[in-house]
Protein backbone atom coordinates (compact mmCIF):
# COMPACT_ATOMS: atom_id res chain seq x y z
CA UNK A 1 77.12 -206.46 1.89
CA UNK A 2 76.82 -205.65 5.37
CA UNK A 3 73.84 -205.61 7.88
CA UNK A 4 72.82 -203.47 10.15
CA UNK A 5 69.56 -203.82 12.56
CA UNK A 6 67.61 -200.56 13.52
CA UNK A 7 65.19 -199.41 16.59
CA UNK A 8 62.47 -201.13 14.61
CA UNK A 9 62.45 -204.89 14.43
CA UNK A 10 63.01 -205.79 10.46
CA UNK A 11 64.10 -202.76 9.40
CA UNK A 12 67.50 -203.32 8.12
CA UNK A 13 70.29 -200.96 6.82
CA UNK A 14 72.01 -202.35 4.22
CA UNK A 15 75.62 -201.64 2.93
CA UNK A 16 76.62 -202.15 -0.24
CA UNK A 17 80.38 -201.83 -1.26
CA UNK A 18 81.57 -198.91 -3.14
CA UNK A 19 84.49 -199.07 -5.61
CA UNK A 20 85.58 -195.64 -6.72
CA UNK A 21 88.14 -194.09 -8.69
CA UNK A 22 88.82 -191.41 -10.56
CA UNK A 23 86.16 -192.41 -13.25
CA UNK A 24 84.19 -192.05 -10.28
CA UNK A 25 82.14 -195.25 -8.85
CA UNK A 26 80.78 -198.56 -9.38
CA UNK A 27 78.21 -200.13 -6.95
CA UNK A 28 75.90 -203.23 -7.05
CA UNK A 29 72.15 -201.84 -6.17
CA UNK A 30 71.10 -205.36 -5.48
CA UNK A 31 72.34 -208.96 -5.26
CA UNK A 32 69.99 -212.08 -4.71
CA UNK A 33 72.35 -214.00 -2.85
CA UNK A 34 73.68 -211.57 -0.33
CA UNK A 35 69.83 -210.46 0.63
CA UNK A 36 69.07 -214.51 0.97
CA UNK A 37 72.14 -214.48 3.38
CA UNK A 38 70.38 -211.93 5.36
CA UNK A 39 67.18 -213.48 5.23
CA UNK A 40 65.54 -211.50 2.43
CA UNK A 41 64.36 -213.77 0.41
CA UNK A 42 61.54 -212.30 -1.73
CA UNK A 43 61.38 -212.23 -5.80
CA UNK A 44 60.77 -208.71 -6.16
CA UNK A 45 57.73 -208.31 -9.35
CA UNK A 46 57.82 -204.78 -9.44
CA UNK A 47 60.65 -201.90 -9.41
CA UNK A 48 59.78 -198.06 -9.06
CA UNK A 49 61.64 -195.13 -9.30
CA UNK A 50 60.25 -191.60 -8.13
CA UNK A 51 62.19 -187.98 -9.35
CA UNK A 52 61.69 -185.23 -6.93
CA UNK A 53 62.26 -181.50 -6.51
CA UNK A 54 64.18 -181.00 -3.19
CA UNK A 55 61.84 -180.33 -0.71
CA UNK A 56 58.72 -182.82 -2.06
CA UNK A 57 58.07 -184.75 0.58
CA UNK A 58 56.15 -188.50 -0.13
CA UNK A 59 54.30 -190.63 2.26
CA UNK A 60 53.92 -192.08 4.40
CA UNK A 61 52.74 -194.89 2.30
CA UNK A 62 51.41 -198.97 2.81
CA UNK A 63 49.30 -200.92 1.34
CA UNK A 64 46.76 -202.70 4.13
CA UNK A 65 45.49 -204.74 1.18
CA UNK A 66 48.52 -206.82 -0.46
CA UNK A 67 51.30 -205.19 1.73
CA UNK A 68 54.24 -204.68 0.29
CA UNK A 69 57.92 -205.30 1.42
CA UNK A 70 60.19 -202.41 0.30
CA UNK A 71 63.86 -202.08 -0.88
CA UNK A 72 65.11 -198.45 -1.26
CA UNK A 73 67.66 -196.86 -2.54
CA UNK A 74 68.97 -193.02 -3.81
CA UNK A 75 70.17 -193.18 -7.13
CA UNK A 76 70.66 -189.28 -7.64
CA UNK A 77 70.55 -187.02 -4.62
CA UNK A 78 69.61 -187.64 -1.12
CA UNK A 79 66.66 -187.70 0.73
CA UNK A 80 65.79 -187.91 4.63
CA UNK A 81 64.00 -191.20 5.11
CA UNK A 82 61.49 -192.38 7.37
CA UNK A 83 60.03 -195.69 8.41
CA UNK A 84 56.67 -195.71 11.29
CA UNK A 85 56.12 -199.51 12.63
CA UNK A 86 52.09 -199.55 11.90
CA UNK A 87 52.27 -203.75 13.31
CA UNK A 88 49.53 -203.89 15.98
CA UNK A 89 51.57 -206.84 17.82
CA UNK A 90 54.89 -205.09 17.27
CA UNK A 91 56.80 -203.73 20.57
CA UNK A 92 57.71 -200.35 18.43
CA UNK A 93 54.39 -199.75 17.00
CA UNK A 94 54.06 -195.76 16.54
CA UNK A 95 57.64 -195.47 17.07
CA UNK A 96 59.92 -194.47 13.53
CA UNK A 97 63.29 -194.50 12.22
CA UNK A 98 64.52 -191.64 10.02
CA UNK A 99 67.89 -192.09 8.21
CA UNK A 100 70.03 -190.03 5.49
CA UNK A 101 70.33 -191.73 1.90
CA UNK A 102 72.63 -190.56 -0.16
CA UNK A 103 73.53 -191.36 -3.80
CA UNK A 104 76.78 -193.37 -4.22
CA UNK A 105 77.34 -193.92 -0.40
CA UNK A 106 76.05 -197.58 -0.57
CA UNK A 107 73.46 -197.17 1.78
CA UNK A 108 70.19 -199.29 1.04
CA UNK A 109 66.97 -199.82 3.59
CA UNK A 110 65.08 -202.91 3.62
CA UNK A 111 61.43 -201.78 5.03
CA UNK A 112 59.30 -205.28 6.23
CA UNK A 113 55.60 -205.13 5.46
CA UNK A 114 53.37 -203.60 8.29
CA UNK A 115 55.32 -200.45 7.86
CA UNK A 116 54.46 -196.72 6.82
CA UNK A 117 57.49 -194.98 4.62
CA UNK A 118 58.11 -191.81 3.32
CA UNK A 119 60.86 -188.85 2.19
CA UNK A 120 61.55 -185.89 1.44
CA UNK A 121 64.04 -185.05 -0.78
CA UNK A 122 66.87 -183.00 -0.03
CA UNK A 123 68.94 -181.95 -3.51
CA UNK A 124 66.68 -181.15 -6.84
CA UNK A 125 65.75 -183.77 -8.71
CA UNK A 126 66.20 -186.67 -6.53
CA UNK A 127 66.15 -190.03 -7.45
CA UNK A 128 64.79 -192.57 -5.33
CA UNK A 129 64.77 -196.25 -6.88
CA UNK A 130 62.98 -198.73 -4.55
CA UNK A 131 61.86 -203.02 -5.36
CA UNK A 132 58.31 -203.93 -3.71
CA UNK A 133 57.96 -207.28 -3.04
CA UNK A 134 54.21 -206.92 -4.19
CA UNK A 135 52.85 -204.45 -7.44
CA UNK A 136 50.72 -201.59 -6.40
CA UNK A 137 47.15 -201.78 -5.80
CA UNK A 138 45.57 -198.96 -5.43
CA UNK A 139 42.55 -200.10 -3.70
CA UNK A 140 44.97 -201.25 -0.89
CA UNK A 141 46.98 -198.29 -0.54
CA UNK A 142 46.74 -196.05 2.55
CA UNK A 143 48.07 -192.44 3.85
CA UNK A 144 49.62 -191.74 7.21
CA UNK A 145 49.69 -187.73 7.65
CA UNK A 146 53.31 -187.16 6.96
CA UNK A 147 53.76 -184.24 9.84
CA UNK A 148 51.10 -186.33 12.25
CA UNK A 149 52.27 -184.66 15.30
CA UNK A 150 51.85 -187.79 17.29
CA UNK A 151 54.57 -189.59 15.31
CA UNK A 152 57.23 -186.59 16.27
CA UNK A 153 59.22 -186.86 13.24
CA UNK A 154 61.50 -183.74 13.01
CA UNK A 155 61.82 -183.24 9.11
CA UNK A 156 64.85 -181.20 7.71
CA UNK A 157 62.94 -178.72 6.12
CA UNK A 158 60.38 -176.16 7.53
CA UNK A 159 57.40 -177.09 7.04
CA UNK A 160 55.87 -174.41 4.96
CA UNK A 161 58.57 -175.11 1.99
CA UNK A 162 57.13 -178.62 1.84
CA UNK A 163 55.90 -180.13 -1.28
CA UNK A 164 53.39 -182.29 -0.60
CA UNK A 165 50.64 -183.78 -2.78
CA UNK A 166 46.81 -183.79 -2.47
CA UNK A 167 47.10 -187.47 -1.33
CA UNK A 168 49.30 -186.78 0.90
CA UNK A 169 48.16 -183.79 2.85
CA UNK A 170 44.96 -186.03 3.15
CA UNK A 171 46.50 -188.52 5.07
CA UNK A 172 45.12 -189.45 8.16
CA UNK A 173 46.88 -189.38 11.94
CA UNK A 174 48.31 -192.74 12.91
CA UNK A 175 45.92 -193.15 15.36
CA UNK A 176 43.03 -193.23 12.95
CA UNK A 177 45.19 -195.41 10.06
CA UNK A 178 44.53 -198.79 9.64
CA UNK A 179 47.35 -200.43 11.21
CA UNK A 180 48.76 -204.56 10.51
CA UNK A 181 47.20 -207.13 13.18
């Protein structure tokens, strides 16, 4: 597995290897050892695993209350991702990284707690599989406004053919969200 660091302190890329032929391709999703190497050491208690419509967009999600450490993953599809640093004492906080997963390219993100995530997905019926490092707790969990125009995220898709829940589109601007001390 390979490593790669991002604008945003913590957030990693991850690269798993890829073995294809012409039955098509074999990957490993996740390996204990190799995250420990990279000093991701967390026993994961809950997995999740969202299907989406292309164009439903999700988040962007935390808990403040029993944050929770992320590791995602496409398994069918591809979605536009995006990470927003909500750490009061981090030197990025406000700033956000977007990147492209894609099923069967490897690609993995490891998202730190004291950050805000969220897609949209970009083929029908997207998969998205991620580990938290803590379950969900709803009491906990908190909205950022995914189009906060503050947070200048440029999403793929217009924003009138976004699919967005009632949660979501009650989100609330980063600079009224709780943010992590």
């Amino acid at each position: 597995m390979q490593v790669q660091e991002t604008s945003i302190p913590g957030v990693l890329i991850l690269q798993f290897p890829v073995h294809r032929d012409e039955r098509g391709f074999f990957q490993e999703a996740y390996r204990r050892d190799a995250l420990r190497e990279a000093g991701i050491d967390i026993d994961w208690p809950q997995d999740n695993l969202s299907v989406s419509a292309r164009n439903v967009v999700r988040g962007l999600h935390y808990q403040i209350v029993r944050p929770q450490a992320k590791l995602v993953h496409v398994v069918h599809g591809a979605v536009f991702d995006v990470a927003v640093d909500i750490r009061k004492s981090s030197p990025t906080l406000g700033r956000h990284f977007e990147i492209e997963l894609t099923a069967g390219d490897g690609t993995a993100l490891y998202l730190p707690t004291g950050i805000a995530h969220g897609f949209v997905a970009l083929a029908p019926m997207t998969t998205f599989f991620y580990k938290v490092s803590e379950p969900h707790y709803p009491p906990g969990e908190r909205t950022i406004l995914w189009n906060d125009p503050e947070l200048c995220i440029c999403w793929p898709i217009p924003p009138a053919d976004a699919i967005v829940s009632e949660k979501d589109r009650r989100g609330v601007s980063l600079r009224s969200a709780e943010i992590f001390p």
